[in-house]
C-alpha atoms as a PDB file:
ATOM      1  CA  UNK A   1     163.302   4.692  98.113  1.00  0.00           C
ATOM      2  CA  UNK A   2     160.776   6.227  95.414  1.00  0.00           C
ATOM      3  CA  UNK A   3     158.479   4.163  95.386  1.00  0.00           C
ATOM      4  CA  UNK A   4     155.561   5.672  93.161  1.00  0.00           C
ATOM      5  CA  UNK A   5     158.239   7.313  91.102  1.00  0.00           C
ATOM      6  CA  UNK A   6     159.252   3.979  90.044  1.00  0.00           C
ATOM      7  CA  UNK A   7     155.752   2.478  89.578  1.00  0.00           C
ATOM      8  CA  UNK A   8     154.782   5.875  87.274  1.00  0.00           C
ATOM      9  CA  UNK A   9     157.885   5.815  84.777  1.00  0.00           C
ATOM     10  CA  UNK A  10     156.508   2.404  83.681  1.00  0.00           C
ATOM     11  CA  UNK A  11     153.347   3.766  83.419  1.00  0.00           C
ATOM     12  CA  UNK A  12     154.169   7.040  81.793  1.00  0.00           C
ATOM     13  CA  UNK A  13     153.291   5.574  78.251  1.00  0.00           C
ATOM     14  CA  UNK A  14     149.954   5.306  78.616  1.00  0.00           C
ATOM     15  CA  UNK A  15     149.571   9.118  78.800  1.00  0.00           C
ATOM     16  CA  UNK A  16     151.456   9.885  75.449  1.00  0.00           C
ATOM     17  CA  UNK A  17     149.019  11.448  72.958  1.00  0.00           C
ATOM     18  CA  UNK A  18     146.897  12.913  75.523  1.00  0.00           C
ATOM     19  CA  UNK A  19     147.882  16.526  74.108  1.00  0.00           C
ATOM     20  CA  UNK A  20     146.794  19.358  76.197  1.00  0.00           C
ATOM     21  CA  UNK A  21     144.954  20.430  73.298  1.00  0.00           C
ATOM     22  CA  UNK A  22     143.025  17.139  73.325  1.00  0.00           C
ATOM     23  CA  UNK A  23     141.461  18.374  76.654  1.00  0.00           C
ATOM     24  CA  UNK A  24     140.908  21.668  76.687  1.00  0.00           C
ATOM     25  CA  UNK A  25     137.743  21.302  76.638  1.00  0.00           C
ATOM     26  CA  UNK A  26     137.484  19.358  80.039  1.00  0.00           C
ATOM     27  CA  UNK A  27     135.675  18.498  81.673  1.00  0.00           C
ATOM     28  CA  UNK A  28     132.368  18.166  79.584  1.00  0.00           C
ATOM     29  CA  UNK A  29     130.379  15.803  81.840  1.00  0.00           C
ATOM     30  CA  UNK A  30     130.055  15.180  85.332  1.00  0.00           C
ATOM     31  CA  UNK A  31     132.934  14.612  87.569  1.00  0.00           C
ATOM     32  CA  UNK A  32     132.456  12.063  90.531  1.00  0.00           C
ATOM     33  CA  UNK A  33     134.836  11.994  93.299  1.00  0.00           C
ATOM     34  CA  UNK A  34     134.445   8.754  95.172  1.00  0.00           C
ATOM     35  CA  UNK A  35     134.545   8.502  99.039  1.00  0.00           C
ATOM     36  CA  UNK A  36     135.714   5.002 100.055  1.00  0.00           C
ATOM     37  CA  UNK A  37     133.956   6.246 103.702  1.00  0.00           C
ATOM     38  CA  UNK A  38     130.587   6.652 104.977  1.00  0.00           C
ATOM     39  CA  UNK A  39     128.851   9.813 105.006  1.00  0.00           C
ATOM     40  CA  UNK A  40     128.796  12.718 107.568  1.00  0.00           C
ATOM     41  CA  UNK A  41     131.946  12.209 108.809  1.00  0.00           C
ATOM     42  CA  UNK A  42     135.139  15.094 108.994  1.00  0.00           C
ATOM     43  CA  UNK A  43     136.516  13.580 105.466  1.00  0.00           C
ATOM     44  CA  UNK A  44     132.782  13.450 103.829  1.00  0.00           C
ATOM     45  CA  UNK A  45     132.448  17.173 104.565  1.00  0.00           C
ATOM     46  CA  UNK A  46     135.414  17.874 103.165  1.00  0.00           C
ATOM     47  CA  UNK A  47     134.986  16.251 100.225  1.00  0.00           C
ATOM     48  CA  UNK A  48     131.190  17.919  99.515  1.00  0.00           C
ATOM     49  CA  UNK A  49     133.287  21.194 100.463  1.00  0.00           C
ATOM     50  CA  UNK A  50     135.636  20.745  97.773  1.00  0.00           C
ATOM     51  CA  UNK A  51     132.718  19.502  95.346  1.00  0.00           C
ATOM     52  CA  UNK A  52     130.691  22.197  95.805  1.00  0.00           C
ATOM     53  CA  UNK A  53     133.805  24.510  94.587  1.00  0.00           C
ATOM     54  CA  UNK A  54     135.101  22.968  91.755  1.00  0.00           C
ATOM     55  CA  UNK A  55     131.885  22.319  90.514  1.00  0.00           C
ATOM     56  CA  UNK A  56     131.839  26.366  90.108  1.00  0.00           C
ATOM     57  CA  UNK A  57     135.503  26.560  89.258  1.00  0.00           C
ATOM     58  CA  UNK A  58     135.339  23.957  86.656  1.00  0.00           C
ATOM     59  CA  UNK A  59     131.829  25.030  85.381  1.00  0.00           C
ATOM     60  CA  UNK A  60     130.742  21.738  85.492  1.00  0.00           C
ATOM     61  CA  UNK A  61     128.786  19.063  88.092  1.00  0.00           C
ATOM     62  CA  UNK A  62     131.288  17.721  90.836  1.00  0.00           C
ATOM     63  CA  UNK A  63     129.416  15.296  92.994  1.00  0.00           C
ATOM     64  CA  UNK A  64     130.485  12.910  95.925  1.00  0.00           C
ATOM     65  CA  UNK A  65     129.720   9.419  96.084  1.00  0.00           C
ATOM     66  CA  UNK A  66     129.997   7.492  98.771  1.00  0.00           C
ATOM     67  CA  UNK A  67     131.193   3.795  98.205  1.00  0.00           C
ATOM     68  CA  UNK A  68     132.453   2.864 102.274  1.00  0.00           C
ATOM     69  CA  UNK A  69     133.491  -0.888 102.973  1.00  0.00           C
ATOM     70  CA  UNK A  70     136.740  -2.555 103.734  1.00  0.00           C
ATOM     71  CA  UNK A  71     138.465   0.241 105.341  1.00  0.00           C
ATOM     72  CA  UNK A  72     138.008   2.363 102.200  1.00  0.00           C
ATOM     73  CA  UNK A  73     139.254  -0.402  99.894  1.00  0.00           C
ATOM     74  CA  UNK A  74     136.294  -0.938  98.056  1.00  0.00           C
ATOM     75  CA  UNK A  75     135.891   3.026  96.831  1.00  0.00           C
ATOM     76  CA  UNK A  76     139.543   3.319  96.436  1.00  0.00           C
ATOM     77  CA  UNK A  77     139.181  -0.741  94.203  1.00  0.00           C
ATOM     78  CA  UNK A  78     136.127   1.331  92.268  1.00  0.00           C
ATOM     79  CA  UNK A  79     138.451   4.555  91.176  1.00  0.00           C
ATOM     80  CA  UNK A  80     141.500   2.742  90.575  1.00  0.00           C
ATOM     81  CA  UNK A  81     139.676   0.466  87.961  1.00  0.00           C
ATOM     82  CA  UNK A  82     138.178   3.481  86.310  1.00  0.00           C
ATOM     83  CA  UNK A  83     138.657   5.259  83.107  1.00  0.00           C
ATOM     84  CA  UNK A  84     141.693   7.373  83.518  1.00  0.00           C
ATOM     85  CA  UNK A  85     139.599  10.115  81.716  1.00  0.00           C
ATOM     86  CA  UNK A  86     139.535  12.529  84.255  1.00  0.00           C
ATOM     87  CA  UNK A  87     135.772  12.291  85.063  1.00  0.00           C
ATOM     88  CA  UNK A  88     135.986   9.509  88.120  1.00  0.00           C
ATOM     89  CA  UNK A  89     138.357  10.484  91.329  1.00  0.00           C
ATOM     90  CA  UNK A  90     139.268   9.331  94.427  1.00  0.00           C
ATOM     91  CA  UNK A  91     138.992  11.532  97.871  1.00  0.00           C
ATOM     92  CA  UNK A  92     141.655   8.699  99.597  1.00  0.00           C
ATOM     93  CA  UNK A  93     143.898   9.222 102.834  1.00  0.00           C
ATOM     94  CA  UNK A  94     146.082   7.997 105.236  1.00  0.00           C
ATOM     95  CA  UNK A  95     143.900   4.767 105.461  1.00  0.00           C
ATOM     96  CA  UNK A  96     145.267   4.017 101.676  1.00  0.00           C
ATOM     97  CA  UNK A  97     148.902   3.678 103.086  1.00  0.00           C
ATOM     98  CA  UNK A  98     148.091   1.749 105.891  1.00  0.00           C
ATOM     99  CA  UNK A  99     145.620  -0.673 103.464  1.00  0.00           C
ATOM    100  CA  UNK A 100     148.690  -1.364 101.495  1.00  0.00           C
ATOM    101  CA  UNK A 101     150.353  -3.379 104.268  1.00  0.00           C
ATOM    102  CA  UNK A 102     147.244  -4.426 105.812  1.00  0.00           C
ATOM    103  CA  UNK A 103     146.079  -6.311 102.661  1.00  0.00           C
ATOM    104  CA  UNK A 104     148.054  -8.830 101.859  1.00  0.00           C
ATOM    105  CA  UNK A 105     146.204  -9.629  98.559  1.00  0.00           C
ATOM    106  CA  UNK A 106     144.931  -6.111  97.413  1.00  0.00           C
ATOM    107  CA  UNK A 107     141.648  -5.466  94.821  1.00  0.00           C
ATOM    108  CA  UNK A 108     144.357  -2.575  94.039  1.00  0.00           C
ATOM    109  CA  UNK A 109     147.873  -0.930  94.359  1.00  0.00           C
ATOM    110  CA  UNK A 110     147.905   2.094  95.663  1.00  0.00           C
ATOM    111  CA  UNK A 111     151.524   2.444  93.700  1.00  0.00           C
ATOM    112  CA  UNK A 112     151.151   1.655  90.157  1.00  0.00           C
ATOM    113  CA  UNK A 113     147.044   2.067  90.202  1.00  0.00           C
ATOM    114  CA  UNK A 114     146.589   5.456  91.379  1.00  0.00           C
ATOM    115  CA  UNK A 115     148.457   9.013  90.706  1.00  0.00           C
ATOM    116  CA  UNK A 116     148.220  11.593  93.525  1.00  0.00           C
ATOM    117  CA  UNK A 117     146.401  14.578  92.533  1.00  0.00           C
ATOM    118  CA  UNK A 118     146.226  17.477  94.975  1.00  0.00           C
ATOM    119  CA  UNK A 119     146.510  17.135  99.199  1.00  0.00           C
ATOM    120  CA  UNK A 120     143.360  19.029 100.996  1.00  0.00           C
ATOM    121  CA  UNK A 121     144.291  18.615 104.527  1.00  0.00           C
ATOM    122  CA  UNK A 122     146.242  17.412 107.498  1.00  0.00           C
ATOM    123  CA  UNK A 123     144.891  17.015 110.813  1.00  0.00           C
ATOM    124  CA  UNK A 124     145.287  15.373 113.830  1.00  0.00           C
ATOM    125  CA  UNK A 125     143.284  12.550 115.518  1.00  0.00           C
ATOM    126  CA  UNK A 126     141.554  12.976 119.530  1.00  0.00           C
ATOM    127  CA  UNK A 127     142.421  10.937 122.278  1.00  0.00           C
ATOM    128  CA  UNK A 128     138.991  11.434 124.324  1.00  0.00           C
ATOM    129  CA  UNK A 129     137.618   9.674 127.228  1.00  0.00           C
ATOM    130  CA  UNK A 130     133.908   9.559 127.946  1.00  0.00           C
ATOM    131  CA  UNK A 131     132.543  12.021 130.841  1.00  0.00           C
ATOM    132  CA  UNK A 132     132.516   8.739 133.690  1.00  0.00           C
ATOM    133  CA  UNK A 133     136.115   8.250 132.850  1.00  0.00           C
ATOM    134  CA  UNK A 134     138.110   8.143 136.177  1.00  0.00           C
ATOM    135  CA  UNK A 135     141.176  10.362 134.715  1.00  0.00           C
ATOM    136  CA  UNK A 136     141.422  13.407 132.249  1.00  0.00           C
ATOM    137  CA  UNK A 137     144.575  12.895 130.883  1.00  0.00           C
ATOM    138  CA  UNK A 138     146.509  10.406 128.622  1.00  0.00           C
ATOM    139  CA  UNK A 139     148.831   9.766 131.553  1.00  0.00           C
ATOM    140  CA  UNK A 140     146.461   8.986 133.746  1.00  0.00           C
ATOM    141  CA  UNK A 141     144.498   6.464 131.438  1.00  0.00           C
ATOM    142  CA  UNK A 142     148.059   5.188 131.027  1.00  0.00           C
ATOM    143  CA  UNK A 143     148.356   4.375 134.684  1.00  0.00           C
ATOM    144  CA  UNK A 144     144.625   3.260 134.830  1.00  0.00           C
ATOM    145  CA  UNK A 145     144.938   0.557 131.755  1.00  0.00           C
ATOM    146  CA  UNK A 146     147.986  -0.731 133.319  1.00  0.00           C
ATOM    147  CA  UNK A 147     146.152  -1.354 136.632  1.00  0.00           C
ATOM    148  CA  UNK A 148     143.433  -2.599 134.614  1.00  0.00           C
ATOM    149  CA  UNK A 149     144.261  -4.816 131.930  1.00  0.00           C
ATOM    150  CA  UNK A 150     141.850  -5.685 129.328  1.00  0.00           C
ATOM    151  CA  UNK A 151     138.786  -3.211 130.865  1.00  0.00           C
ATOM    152  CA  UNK A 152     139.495  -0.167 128.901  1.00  0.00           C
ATOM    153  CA  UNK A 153     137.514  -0.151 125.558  1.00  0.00           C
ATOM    154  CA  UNK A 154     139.183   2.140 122.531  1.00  0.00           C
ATOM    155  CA  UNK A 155     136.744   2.862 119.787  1.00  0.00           C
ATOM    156  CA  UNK A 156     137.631   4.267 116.439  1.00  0.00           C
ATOM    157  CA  UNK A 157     136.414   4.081 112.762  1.00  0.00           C
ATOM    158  CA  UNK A 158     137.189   1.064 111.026  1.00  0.00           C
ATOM    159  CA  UNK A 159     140.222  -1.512 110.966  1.00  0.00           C
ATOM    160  CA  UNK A 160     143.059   0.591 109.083  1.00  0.00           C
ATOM    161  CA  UNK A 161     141.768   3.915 109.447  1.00  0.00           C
ATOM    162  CA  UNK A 162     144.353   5.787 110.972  1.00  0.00           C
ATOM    163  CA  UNK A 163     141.651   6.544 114.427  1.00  0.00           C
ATOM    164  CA  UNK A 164     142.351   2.518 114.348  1.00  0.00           C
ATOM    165  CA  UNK A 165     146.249   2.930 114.195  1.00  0.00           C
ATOM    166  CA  UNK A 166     146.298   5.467 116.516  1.00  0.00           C
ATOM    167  CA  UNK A 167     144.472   3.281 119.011  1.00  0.00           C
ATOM    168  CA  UNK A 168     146.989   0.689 118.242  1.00  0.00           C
ATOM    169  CA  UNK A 169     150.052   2.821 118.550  1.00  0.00           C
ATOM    170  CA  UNK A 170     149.026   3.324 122.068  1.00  0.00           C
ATOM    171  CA  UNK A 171     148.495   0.202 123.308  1.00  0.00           C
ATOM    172  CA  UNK A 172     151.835  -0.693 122.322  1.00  0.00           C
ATOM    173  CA  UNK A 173     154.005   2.268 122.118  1.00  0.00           C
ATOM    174  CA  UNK A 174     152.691   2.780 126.330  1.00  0.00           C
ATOM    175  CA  UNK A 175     152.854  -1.192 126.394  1.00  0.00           C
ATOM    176  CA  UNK A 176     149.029  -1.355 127.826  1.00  0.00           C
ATOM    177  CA  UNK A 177     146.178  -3.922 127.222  1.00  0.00           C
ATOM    178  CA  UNK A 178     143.455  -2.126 125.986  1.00  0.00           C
ATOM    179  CA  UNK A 179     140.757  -3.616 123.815  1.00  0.00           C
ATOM    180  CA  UNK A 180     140.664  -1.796 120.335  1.00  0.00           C
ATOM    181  CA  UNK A 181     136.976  -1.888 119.125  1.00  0.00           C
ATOM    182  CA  UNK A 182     136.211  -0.711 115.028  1.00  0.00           C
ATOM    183  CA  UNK A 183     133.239   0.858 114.443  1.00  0.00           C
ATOM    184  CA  UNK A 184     131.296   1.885 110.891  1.00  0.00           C
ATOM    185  CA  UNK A 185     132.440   5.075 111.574  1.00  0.00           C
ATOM    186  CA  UNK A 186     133.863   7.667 113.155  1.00  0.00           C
ATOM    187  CA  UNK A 187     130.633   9.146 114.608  1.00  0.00           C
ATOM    188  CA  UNK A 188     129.473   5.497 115.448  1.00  0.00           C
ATOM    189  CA  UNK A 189     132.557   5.144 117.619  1.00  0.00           C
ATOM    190  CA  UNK A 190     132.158   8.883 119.540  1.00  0.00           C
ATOM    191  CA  UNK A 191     128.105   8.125 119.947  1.00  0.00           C
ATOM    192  CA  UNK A 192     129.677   4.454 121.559  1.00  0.00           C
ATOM    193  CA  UNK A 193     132.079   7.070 123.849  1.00  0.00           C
ATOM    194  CA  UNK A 194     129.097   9.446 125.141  1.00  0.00           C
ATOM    195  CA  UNK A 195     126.804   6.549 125.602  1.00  0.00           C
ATOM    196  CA  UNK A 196     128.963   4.572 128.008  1.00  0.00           C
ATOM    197  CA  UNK A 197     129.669   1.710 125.777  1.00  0.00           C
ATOM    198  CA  UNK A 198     133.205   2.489 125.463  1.00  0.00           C
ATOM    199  CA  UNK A 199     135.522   4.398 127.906  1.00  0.00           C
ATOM    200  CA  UNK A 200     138.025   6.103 125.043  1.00  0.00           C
ATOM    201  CA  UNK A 201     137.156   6.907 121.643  1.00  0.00           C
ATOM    202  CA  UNK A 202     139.755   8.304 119.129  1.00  0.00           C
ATOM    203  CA  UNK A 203     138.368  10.005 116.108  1.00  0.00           C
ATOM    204  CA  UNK A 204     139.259  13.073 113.982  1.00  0.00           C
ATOM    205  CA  UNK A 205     136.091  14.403 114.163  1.00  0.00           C
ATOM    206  CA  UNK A 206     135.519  14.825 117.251  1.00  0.00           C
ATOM    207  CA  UNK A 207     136.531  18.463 118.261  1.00  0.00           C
ATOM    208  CA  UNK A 208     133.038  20.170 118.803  1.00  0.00           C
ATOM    209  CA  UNK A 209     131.886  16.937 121.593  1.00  0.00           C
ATOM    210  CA  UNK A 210     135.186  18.830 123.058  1.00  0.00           C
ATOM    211  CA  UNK A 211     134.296  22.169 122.682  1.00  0.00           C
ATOM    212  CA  UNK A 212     130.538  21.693 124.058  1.00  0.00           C
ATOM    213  CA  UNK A 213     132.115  19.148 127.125  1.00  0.00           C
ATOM    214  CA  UNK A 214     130.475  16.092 126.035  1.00  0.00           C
ATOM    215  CA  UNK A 215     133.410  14.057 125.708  1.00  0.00           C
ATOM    216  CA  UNK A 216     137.177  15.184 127.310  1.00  0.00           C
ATOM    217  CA  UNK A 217     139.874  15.467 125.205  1.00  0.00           C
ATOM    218  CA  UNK A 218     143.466  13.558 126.606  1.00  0.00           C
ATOM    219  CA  UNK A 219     145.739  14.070 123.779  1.00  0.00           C
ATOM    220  CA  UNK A 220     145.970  14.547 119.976  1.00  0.00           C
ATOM    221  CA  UNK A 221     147.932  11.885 117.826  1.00  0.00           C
ATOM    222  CA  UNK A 222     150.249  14.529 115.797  1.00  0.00           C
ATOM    223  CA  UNK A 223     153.820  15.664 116.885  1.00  0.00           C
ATOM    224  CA  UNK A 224     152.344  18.698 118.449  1.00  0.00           C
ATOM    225  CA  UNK A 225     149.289  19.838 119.337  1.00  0.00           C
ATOM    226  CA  UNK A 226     147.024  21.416 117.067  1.00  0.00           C
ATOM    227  CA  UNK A 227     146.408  25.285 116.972  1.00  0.00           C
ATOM    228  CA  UNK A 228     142.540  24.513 117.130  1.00  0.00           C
ATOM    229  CA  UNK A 229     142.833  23.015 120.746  1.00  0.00           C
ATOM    230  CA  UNK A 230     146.358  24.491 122.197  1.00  0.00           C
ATOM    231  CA  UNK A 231     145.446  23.085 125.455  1.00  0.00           C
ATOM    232  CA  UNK A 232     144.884  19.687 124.786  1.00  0.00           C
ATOM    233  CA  UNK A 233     149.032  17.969 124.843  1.00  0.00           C
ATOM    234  CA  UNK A 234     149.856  16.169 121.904  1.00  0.00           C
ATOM    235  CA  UNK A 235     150.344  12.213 123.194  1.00  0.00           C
ATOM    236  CA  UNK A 236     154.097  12.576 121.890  1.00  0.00           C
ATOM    237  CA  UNK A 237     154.494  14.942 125.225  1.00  0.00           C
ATOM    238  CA  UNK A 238     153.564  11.625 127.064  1.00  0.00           C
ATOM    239  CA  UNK A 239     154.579   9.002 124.203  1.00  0.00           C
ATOM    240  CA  UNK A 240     157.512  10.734 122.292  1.00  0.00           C
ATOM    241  CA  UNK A 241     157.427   8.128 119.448  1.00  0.00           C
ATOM    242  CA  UNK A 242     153.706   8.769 119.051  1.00  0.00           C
ATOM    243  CA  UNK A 243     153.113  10.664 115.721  1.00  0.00           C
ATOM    244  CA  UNK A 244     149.823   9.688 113.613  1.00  0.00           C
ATOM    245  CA  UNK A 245     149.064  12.682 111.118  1.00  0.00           C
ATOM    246  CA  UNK A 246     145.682  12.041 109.835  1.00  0.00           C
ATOM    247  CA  UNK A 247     145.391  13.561 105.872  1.00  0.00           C
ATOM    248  CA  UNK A 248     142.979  13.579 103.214  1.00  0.00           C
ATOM    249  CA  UNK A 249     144.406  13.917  99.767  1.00  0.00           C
ATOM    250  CA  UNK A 250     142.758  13.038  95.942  1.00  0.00           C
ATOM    251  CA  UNK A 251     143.891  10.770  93.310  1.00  0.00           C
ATOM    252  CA  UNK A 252     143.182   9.892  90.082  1.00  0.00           C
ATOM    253  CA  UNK A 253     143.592   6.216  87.887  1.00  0.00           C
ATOM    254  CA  UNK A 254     146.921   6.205  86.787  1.00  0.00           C
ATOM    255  CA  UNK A 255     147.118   6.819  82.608  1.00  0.00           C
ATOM    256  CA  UNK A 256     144.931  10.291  83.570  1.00  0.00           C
ATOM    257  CA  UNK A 257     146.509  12.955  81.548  1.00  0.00           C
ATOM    258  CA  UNK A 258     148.867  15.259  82.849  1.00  0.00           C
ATOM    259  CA  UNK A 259     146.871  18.489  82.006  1.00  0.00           C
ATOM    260  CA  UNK A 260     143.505  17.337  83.957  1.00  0.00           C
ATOM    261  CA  UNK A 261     145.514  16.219  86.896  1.00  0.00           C
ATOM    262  CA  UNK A 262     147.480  19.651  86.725  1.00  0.00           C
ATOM    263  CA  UNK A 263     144.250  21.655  86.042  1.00  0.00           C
ATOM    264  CA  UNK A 264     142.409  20.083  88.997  1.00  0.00           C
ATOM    265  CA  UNK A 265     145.638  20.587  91.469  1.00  0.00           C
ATOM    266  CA  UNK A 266     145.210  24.089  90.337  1.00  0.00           C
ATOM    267  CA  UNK A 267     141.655  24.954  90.997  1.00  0.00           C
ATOM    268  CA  UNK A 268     141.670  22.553  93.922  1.00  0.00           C
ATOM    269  CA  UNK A 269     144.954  24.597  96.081  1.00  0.00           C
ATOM    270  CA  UNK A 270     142.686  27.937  94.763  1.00  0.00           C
ATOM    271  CA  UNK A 271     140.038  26.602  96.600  1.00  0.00           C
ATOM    272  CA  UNK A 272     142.366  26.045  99.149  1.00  0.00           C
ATOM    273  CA  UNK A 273     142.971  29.291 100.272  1.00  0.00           C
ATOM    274  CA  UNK A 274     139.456  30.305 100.007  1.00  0.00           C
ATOM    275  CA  UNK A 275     138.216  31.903 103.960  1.00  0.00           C
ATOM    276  CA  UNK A 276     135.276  30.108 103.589  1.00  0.00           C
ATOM    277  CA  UNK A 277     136.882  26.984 103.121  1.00  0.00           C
ATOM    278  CA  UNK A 278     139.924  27.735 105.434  1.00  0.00           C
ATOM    279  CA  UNK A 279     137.013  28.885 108.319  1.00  0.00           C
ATOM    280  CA  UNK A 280     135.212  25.751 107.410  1.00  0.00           C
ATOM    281  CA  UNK A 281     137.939  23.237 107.635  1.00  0.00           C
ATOM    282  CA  UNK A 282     138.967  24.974 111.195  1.00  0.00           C
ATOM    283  CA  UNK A 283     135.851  24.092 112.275  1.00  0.00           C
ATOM    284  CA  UNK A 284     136.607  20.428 111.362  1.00  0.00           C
ATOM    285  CA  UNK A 285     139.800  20.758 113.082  1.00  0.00           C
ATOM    286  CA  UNK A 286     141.893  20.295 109.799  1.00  0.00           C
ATOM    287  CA  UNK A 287     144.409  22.524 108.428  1.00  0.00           C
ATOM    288  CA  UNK A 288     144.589  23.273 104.339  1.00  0.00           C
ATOM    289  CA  UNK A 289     147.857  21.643 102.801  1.00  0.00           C
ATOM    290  CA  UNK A 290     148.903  22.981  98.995  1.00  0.00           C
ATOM    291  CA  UNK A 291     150.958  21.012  97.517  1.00  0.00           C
ATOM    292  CA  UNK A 292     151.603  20.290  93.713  1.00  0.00           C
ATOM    293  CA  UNK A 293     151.158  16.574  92.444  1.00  0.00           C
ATOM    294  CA  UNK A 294     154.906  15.572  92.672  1.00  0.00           C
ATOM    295  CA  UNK A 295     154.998  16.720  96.404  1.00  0.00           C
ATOM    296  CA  UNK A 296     152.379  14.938  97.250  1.00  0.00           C
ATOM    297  CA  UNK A 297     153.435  12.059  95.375  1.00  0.00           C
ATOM    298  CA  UNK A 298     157.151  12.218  97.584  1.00  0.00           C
ATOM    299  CA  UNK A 299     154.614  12.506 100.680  1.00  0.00           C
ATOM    300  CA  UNK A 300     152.848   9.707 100.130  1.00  0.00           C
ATOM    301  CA  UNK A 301     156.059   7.988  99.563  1.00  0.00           C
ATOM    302  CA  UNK A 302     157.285   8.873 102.438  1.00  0.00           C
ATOM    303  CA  UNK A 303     154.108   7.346 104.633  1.00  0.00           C
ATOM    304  CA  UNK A 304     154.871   4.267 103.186  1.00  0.00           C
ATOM    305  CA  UNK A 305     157.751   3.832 103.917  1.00  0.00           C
ATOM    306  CA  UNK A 306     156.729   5.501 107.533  1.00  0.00           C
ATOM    307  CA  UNK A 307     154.631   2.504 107.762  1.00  0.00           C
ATOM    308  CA  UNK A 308     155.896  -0.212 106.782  1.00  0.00           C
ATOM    309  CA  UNK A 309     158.305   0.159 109.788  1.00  0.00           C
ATOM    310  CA  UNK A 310     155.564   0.192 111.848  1.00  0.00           C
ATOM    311  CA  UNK A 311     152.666  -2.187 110.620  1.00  0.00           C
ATOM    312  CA  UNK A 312     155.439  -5.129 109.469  1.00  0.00           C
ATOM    313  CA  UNK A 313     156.329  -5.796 113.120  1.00  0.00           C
ATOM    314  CA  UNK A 314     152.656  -5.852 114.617  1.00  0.00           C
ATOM    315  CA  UNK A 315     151.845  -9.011 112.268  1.00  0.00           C
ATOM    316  CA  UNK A 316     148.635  -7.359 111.454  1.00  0.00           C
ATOM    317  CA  UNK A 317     146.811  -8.946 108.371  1.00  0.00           C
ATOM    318  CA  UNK A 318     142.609  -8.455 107.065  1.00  0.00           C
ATOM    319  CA  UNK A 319     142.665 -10.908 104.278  1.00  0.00           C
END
């Protein structure tokens, strides 16, 4: 099933007459690129990263504004009801696909309101337990939720992100009762780990508590385990079903012109392969992901209907 593919045909029209030659002289004003998420998390840095670049690729002002709320609904809500001009676009993820089945009565579609421009990265979330944890491995919190029920606390960011998901996944996918606690953010959540207010935090940014051993990492949600901690398993070695890639991607309003989105995929997969950038998003744990707007497009088409399998039977609803 192609589902944007479907939603853009009948939206194609509103691009016809944007000539390339009508913007060749974008962009002549400052770009924004929105951030539906609160600042100084893994995703925020990435996003200033990328701004910081294009703003010297493109010649122009890129800035990031941050607009959290909603599990990124209201940033994403703000973009997708923008001027498809070019000059207003949205730094969305994996929390976009999961909204759409969430939200029962969306502000926005992520199908027919928004065009994917350019991925940036994949990475995985941390399983982590705090320091007083009695067990350093996802099979042994396993084993201690079941003889527990109810007394282990999971923190992540907030309700849809995928940290949340991945916290969700787990108590059902290793059938345990575990209390899954949102926070404002991902930081929020890992400060709730190392101050004993939770037991288990998951969170993508959470590799340097790791590295320095304020926090112990138990597993990381993608297939396998990520070349930037090779010795922490990937929960599918405990949980084979278990797979929650975290991503960060942009899009644009749908009706943007085809030769802004394809400039901007350009200078943003240049940017891409930049070793400051690629140094800089290792440190964040991420990996850089190039792909062109129609691969993205079949990607995100392909977590949707990823997720749909999984959300519809967990009768989850936030309206």
């Amino acid at each position: 099933m192609k589902i944007r593919k479907l939603a853009c045909f009948a939206m194609a029209a509103l691009a016809i007459g944007m000539t390339t030659k009508a913007y060749a002289t974008w962009p002549e004003r400052t770009v924004r690129l929105v951030a539906p998420f609160a600042a100084g998390g893994n995703s925020d840095a990435m996003a200033r990263l990328i701004a910081h670049h294009l703003s010297e690729s493109l010649h122009q002002t890129v800035i990031v504004e941050n607009r959290p709320g909603a599990g990124s609904m209201i940033g994403s809500q703000a973009v997708a009801r923008s001027k498809p001009d070019g000059y207003t676009l949205l730094v969305g993820s994996i929390a976009n696909v999961t909204n759409h089945y969430f939200y029962k009565k969306r502000t926005y579609d992520l199908v027919t309101d928004l065009v994917p421009v350019a991925q940036l990265v994949a990475m995985p979330n941390y399983i982590v337990a705090n320091n007083n944890f009695p067990g350093g491995t996802l099979p042994e919190l396993i084993d201690y939720a079941k003889s527990h029920p109810g007394k282990v606390n999971c923190a992540s960011a907030g309700v849809g992100t995928s940290p949340y998901m991945s916290c969700v996944l787990l108590q059902n996918l290793a059938d345990i009762d575990i209390v899954n606690v949102p926070y404002q953010s991902g930081l929020a959540a890992i400060q709730a780990a190392m101050g004993g207010e939770v037991q288990i935090v998951v969170a993508n940014e959470v590799l340097p508590f790791i590295k320095d051993n304020s926090l112990t990492g138990l597993a990381v949600t993608t297939p396998e385990r990520s070349p930037y901690s090779p010795d922490i398993p990937a929960a599918s070695e405990s949980i084979p079903e278990f797979d929650v890639t975290s991503w960060v991607a942009v899009f644009a309003p749908t009706g943007t012109p085809d030769p802004v989105i394809d400039r901007l995929n350009k200078e943003i997969n240049q940017i891409l392969q930049l070793p400051e950038v690629v140094k800089r998003f290792e440190a964040l744990g991420a990996v850089p992901v190039r792909r062109t707007p129609q691969e993205l497009g079949d990607y995100v088409d392909s977590e949707l209907e990823r997720w749909e399998r999984i959300i519809e039977p967990l009768n989850i609803s936030l309206d």
